[in-house]
PDB file of N, CA and C in Angstrom:
ATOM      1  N   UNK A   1      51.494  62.470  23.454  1.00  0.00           N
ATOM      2  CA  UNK A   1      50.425  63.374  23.092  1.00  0.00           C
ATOM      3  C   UNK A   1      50.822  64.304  21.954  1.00  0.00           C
ATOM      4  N   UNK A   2      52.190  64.506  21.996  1.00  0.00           N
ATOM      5  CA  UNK A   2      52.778  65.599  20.547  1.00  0.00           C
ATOM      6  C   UNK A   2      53.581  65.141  20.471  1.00  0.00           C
ATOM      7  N   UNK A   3      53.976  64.905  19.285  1.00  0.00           N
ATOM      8  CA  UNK A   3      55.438  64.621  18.518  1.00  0.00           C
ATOM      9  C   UNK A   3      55.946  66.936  18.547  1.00  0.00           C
ATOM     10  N   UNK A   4      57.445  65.839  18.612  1.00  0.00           N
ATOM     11  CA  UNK A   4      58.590  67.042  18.579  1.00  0.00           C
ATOM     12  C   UNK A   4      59.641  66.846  17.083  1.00  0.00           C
ATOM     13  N   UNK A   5      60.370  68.076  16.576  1.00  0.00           N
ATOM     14  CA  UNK A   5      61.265  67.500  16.059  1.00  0.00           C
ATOM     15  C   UNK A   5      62.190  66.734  16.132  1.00  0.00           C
ATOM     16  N   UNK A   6      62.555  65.656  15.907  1.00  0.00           N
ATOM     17  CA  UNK A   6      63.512  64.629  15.888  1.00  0.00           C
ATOM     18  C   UNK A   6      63.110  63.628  16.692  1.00  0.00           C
ATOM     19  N   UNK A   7      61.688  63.453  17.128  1.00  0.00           N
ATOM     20  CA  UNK A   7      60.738  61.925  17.453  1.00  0.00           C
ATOM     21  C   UNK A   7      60.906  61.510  16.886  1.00  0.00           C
ATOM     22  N   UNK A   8      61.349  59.666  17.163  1.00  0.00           N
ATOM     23  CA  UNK A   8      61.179  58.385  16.195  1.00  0.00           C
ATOM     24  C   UNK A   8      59.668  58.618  16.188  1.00  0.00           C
ATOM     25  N   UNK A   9      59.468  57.783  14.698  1.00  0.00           N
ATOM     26  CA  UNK A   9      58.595  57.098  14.779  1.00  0.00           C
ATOM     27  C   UNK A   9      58.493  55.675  13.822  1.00  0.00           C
ATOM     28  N   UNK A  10      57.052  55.148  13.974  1.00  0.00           N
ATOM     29  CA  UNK A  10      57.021  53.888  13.248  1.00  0.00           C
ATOM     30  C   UNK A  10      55.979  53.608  12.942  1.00  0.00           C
ATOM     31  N   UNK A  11      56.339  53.937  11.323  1.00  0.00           N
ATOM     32  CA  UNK A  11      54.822  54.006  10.456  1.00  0.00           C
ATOM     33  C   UNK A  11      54.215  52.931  10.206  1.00  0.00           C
ATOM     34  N   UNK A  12      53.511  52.340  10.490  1.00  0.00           N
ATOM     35  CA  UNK A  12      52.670  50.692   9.942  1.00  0.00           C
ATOM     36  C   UNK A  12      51.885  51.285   9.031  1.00  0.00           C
ATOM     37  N   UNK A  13      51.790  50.422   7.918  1.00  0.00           N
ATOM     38  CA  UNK A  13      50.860  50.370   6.977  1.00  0.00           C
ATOM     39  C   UNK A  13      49.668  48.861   6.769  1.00  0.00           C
ATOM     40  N   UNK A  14      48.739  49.056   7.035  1.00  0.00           N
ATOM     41  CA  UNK A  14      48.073  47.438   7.183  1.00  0.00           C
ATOM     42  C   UNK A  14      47.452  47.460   5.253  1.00  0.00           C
ATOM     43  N   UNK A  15      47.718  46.297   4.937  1.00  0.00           N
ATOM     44  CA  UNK A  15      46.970  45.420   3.223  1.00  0.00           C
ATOM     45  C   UNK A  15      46.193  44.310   3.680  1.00  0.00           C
ATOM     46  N   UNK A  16      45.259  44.634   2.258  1.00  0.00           N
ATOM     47  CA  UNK A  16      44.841  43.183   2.394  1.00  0.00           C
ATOM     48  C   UNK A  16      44.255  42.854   0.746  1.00  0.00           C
ATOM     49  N   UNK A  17      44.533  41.492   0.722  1.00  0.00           N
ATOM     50  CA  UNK A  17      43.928  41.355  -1.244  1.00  0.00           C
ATOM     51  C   UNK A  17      42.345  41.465  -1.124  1.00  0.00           C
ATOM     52  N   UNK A  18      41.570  42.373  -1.369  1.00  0.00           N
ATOM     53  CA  UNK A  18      40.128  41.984  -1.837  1.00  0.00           C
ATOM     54  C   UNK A  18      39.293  41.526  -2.393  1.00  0.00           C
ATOM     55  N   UNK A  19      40.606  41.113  -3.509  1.00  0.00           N
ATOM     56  CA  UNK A  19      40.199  40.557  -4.928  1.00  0.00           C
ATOM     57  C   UNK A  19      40.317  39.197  -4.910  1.00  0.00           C
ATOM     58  N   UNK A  20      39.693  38.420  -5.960  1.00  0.00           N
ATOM     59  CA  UNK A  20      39.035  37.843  -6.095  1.00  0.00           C
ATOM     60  C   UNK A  20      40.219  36.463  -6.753  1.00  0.00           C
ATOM     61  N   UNK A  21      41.536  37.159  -7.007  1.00  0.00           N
ATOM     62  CA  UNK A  21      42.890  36.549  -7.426  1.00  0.00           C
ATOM     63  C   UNK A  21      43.875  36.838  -7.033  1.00  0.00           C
ATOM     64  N   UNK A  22      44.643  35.740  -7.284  1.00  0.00           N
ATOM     65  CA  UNK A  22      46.345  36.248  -6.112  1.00  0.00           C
ATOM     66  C   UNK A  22      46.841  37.184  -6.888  1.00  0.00           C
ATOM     67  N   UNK A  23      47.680  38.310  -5.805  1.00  0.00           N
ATOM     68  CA  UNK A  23      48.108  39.304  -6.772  1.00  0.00           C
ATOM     69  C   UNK A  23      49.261  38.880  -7.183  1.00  0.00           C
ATOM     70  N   UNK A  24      49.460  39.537  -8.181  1.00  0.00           N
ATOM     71  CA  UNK A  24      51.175  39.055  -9.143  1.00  0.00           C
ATOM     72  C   UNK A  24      51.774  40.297  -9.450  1.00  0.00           C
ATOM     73  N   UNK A  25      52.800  40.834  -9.556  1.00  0.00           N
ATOM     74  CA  UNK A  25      53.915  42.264  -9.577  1.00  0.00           C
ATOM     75  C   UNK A  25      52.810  43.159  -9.316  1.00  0.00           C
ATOM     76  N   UNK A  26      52.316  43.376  -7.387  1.00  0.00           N
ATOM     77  CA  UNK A  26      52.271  44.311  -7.083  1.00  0.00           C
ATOM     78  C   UNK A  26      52.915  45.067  -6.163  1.00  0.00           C
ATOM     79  N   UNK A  27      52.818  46.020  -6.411  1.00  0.00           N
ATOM     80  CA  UNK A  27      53.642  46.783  -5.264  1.00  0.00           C
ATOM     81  C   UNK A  27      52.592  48.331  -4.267  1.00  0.00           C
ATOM     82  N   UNK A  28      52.820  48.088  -3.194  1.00  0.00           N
ATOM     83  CA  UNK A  28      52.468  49.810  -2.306  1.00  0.00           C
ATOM     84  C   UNK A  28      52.847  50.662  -2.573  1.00  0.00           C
ATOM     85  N   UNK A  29      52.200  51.581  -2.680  1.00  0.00           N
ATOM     86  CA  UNK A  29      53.047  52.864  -2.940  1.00  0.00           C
ATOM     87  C   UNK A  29      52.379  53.818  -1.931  1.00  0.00           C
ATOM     88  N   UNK A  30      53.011  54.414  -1.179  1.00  0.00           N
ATOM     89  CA  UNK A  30      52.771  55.352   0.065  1.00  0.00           C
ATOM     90  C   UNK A  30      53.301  56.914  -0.040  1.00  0.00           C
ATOM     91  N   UNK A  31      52.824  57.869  -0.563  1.00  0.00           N
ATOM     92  CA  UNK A  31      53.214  59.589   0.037  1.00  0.00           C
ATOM     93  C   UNK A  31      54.008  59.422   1.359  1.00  0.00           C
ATOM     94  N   UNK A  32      55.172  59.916   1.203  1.00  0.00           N
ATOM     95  CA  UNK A  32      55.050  60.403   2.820  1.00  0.00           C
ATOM     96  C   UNK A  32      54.727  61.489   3.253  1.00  0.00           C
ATOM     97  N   UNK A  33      54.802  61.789   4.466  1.00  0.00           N
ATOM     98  CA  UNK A  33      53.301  62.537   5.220  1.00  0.00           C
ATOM     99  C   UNK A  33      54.614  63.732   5.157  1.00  0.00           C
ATOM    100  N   UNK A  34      54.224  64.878   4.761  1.00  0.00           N
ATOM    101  CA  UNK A  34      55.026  66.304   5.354  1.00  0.00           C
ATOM    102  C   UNK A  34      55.152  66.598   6.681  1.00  0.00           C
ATOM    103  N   UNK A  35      56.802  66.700   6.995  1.00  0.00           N
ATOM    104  CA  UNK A  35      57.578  67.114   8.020  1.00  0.00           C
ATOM    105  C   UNK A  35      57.710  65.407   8.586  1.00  0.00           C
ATOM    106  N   UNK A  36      58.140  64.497   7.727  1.00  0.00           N
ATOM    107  CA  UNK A  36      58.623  63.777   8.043  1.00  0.00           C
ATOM    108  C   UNK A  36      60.052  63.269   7.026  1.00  0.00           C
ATOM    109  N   UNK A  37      61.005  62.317   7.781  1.00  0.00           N
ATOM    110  CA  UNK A  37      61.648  62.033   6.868  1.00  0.00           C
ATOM    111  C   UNK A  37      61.818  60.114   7.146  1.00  0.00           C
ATOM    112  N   UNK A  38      62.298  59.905   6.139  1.00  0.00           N
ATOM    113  CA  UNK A  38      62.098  58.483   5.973  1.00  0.00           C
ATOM    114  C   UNK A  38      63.413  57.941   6.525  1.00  0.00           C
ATOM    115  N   UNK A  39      63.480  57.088   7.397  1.00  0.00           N
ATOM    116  CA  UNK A  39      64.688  56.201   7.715  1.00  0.00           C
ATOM    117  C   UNK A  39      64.734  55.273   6.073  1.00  0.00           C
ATOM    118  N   UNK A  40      66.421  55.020   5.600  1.00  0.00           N
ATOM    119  CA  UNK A  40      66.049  54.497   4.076  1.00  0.00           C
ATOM    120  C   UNK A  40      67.168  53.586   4.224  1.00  0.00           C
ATOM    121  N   UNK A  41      67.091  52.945   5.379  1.00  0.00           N
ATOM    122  CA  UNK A  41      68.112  51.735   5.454  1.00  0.00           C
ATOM    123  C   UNK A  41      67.624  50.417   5.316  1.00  0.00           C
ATOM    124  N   UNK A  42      66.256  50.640   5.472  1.00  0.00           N
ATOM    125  CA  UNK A  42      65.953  49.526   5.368  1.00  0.00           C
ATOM    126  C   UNK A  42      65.879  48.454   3.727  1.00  0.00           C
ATOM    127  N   UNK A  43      66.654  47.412   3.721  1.00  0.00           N
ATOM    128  CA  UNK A  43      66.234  46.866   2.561  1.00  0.00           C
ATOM    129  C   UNK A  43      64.953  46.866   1.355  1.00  0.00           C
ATOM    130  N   UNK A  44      64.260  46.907   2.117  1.00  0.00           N
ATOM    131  CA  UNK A  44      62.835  46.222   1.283  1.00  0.00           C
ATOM    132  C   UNK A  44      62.256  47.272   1.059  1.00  0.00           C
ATOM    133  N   UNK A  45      62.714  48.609   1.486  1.00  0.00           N
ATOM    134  CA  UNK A  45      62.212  50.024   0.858  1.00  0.00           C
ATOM    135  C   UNK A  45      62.946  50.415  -0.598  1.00  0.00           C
ATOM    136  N   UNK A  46      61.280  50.745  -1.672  1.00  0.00           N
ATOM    137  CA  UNK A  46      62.045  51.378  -2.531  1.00  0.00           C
ATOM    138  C   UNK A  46      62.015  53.175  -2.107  1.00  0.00           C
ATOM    139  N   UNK A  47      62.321  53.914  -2.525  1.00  0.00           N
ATOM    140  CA  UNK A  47      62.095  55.369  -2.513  1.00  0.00           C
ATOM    141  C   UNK A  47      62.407  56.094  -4.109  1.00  0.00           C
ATOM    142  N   UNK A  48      61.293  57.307  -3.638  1.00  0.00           N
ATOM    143  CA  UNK A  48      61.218  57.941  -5.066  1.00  0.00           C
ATOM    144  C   UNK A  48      61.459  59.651  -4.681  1.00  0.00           C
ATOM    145  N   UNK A  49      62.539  60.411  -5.302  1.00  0.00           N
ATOM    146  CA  UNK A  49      62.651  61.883  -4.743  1.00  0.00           C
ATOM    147  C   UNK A  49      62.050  62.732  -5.880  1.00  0.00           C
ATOM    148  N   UNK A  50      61.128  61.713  -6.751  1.00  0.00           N
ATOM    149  CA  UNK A  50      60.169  62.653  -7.655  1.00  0.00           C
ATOM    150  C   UNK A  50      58.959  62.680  -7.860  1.00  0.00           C
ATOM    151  N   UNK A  51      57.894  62.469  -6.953  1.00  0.00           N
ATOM    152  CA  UNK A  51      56.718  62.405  -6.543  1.00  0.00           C
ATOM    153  C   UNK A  51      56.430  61.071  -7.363  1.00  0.00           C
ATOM    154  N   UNK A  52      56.939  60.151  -7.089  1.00  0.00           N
ATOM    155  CA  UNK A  52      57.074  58.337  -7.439  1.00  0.00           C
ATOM    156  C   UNK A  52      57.506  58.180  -8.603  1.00  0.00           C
ATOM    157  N   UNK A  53      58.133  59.133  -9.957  1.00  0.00           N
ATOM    158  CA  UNK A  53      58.433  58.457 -11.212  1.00  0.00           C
ATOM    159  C   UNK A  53      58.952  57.760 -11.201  1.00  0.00           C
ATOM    160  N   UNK A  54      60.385  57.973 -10.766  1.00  0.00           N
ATOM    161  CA  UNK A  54      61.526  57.044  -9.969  1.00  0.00           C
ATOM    162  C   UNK A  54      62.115  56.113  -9.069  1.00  0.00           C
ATOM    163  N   UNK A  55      62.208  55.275  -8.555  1.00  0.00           N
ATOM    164  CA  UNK A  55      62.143  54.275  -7.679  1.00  0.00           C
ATOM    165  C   UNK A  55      63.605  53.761  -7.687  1.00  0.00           C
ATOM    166  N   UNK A  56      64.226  53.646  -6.260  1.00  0.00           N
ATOM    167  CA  UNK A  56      65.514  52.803  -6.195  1.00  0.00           C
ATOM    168  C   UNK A  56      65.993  53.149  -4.645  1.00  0.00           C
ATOM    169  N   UNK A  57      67.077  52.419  -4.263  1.00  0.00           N
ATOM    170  CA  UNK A  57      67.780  52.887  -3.077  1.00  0.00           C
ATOM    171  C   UNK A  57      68.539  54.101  -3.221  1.00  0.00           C
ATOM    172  N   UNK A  58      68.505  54.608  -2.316  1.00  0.00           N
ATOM    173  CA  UNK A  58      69.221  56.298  -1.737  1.00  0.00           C
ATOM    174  C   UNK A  58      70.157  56.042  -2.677  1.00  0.00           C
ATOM    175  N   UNK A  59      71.137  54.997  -2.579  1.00  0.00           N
ATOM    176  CA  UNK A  59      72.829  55.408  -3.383  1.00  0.00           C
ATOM    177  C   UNK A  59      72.245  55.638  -4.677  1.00  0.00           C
ATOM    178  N   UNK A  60      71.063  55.322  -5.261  1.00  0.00           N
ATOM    179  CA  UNK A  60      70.950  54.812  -6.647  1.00  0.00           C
ATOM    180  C   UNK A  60      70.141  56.528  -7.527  1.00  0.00           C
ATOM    181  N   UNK A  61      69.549  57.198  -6.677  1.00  0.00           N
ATOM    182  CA  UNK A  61      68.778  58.712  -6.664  1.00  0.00           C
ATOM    183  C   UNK A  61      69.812  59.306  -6.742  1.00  0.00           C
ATOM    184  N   UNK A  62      69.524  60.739  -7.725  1.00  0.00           N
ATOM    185  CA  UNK A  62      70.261  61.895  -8.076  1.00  0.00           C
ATOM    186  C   UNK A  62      69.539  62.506  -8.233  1.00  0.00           C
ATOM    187  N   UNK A  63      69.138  64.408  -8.221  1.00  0.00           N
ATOM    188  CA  UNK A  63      68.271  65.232  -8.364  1.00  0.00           C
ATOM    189  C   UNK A  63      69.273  66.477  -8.900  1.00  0.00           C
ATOM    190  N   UNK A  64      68.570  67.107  -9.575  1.00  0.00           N
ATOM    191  CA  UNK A  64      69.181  68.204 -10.821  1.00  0.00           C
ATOM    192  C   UNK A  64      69.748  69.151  -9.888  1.00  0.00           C
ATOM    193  N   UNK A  65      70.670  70.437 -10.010  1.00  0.00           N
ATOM    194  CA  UNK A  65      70.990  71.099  -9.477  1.00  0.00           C
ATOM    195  C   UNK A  65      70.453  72.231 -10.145  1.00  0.00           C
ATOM    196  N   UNK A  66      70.538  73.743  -9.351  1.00  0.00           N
ATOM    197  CA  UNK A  66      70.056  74.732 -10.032  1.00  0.00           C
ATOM    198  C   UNK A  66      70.915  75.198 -10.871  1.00  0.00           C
ATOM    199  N   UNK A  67      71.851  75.064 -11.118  1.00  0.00           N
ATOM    200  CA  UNK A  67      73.107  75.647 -11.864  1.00  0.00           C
ATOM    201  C   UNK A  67      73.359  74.720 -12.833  1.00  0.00           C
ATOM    202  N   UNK A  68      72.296  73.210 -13.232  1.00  0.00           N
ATOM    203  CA  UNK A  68      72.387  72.633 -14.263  1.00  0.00           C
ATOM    204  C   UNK A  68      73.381  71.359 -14.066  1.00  0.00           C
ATOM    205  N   UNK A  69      73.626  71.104 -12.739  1.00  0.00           N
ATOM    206  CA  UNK A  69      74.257  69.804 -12.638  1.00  0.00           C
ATOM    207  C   UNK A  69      73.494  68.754 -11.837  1.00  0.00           C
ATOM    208  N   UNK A  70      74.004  67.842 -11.091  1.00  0.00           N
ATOM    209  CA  UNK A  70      73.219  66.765 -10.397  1.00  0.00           C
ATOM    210  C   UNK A  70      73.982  66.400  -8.890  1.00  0.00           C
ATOM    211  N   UNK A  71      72.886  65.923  -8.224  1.00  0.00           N
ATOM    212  CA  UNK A  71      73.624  65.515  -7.034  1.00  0.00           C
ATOM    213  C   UNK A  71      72.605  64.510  -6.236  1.00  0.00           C
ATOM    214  N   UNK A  72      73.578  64.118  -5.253  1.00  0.00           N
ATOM    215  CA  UNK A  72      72.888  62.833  -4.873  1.00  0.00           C
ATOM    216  C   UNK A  72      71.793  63.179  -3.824  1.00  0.00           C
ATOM    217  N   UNK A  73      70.923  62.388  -3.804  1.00  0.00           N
ATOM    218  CA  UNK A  73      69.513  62.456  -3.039  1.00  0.00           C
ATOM    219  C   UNK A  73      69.752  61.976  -1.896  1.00  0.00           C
ATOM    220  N   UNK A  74      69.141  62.845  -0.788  1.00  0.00           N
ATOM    221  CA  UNK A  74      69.536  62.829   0.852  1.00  0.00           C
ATOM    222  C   UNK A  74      67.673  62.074   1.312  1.00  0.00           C
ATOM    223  N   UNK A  75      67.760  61.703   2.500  1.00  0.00           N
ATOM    224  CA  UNK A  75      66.530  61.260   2.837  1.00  0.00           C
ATOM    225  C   UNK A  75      66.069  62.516   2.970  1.00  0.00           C
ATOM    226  N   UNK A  76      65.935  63.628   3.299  1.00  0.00           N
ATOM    227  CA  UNK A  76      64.825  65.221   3.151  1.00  0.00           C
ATOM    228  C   UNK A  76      64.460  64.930   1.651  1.00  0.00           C
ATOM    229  N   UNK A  77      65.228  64.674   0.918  1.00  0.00           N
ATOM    230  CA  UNK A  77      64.344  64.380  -0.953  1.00  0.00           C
ATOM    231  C   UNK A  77      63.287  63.336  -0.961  1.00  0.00           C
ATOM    232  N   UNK A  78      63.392  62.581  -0.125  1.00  0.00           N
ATOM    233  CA  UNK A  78      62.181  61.385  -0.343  1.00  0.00           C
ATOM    234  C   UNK A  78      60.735  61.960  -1.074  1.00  0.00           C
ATOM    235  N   UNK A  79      60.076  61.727  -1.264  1.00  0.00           N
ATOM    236  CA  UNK A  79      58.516  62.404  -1.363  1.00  0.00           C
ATOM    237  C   UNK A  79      57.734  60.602  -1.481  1.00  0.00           C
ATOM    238  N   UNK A  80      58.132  59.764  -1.867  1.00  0.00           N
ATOM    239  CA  UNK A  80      57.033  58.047  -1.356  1.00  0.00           C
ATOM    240  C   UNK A  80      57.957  57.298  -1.154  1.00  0.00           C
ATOM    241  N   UNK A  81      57.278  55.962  -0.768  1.00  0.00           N
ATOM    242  CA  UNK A  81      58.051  55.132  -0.393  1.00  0.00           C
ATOM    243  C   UNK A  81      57.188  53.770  -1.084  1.00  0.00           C
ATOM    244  N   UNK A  82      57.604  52.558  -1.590  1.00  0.00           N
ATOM    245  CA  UNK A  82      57.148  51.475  -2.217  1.00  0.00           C
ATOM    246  C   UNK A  82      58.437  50.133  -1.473  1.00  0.00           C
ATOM    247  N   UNK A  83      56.979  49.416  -1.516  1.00  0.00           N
ATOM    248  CA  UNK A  83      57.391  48.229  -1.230  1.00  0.00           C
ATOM    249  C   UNK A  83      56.746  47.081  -2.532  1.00  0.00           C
ATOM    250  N   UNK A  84      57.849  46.110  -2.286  1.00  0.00           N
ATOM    251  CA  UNK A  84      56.950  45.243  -3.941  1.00  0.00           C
ATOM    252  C   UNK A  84      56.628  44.026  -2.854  1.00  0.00           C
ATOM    253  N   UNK A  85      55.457  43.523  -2.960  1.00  0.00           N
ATOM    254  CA  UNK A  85      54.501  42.147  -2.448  1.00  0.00           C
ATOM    255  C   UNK A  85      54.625  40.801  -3.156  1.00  0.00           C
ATOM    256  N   UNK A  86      54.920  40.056  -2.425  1.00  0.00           N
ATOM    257  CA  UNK A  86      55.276  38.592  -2.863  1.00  0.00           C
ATOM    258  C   UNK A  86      54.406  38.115  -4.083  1.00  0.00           C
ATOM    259  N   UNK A  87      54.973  37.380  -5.163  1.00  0.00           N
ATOM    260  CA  UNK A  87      54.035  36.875  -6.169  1.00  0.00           C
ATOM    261  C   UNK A  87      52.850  36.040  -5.675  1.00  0.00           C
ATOM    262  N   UNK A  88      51.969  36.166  -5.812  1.00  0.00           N
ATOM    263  CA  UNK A  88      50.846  34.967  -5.743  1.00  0.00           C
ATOM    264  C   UNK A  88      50.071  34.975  -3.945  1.00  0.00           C
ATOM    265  N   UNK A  89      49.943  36.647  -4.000  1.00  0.00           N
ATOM    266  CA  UNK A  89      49.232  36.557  -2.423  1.00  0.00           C
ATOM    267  C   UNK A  89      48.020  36.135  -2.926  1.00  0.00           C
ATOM    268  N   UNK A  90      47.206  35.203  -1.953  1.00  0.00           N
ATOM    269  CA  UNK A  90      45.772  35.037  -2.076  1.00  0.00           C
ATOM    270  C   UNK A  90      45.118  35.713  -1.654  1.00  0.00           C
ATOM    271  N   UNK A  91      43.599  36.052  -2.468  1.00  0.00           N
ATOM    272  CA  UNK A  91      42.475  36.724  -1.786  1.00  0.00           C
ATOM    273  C   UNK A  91      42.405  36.485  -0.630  1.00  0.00           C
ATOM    274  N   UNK A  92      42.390  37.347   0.602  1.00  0.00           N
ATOM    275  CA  UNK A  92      41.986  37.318   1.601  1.00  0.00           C
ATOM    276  C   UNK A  92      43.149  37.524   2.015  1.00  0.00           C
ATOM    277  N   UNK A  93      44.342  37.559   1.688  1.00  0.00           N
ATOM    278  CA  UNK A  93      45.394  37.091   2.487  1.00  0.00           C
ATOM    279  C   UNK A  93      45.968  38.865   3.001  1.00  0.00           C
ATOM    280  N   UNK A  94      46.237  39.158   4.343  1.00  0.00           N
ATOM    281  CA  UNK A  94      46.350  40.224   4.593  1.00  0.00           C
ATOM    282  C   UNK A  94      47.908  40.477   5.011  1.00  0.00           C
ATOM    283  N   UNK A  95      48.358  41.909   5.491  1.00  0.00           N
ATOM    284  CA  UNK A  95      49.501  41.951   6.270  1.00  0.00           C
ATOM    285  C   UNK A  95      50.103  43.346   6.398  1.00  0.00           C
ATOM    286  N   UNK A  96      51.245  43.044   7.052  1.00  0.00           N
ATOM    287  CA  UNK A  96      51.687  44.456   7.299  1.00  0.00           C
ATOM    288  C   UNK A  96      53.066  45.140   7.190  1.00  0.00           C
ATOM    289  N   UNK A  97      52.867  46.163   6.868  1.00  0.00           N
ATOM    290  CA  UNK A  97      54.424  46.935   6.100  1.00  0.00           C
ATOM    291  C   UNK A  97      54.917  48.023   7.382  1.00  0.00           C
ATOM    292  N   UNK A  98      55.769  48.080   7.425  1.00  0.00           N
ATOM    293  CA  UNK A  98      56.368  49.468   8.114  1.00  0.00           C
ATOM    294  C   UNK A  98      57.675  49.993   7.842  1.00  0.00           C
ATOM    295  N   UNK A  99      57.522  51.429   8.107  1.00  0.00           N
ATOM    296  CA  UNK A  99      59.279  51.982   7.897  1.00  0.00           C
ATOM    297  C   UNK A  99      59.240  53.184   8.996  1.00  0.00           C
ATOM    298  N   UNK A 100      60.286  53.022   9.220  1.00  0.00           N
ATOM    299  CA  UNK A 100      61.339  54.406  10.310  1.00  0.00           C
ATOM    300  C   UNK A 100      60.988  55.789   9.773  1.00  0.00           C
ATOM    301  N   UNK A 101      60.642  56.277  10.681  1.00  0.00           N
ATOM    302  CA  UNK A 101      61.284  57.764  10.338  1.00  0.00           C
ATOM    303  C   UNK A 101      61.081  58.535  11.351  1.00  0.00           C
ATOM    304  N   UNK A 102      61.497  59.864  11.059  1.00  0.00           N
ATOM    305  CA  UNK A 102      61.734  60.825  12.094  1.00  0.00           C
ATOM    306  C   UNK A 102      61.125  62.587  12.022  1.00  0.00           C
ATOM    307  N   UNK A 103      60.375  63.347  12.979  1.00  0.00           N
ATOM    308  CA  UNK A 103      59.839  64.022  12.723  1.00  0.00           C
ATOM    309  C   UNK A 103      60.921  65.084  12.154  1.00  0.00           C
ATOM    310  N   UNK A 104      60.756  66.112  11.353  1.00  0.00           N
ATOM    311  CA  UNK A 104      61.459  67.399  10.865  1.00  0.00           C
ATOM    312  C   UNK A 104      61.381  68.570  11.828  1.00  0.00           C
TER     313      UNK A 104
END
């Protein structure tokens, strides 16, 4: 009935092509929801800790420091999450995405 801090959870996302052609280099792109954080182990997640400019795995993120240096991006930096979709889905063809995470 309520999530607490530090509840799993498990976000599903449902797609589907509407269009009228198979899609070719697309990808999801999802906000994540505030006071959550993203489990980022999973392979097939990209993540972005700059409201999506950026895209890559955790090791691959760095974010500026206030004193003018850089440091590496923790899952609390997340702000979306992207997944890229197989070449050549057909119209109609539907399915479903999910990732981990945990309440703040």
């Amino acid at each position: 009935n309520r999530v607490a801090p530090g509840d799993q959870l498990i976000v599903m996302v449902h797609w589907r092509n509407q269009g009228g052609e198979p899609l070719r280099d697309y990808a999801l792109v999802r906000p994540l929801p505030k006071g959550v954080e993203l489990d980022p182990s999973d392979p097939a997640l990209q993540v972005s800790v700059d409201g999506g400019v950026r895209w890559g795995r955790m090791a691959q993120l760095w974010l500026p420091t206030p004193l003018g240096g850089v440091r590496r991006a923790v899952p609390a930096d997340i702000t979306h999450v992207r997944w890229t979709l197989p070449d050549g889905v057909p119209p109609g063809q539907a399915g479903r995405l999910s990732y981990r995470a945990t309440i703040r």
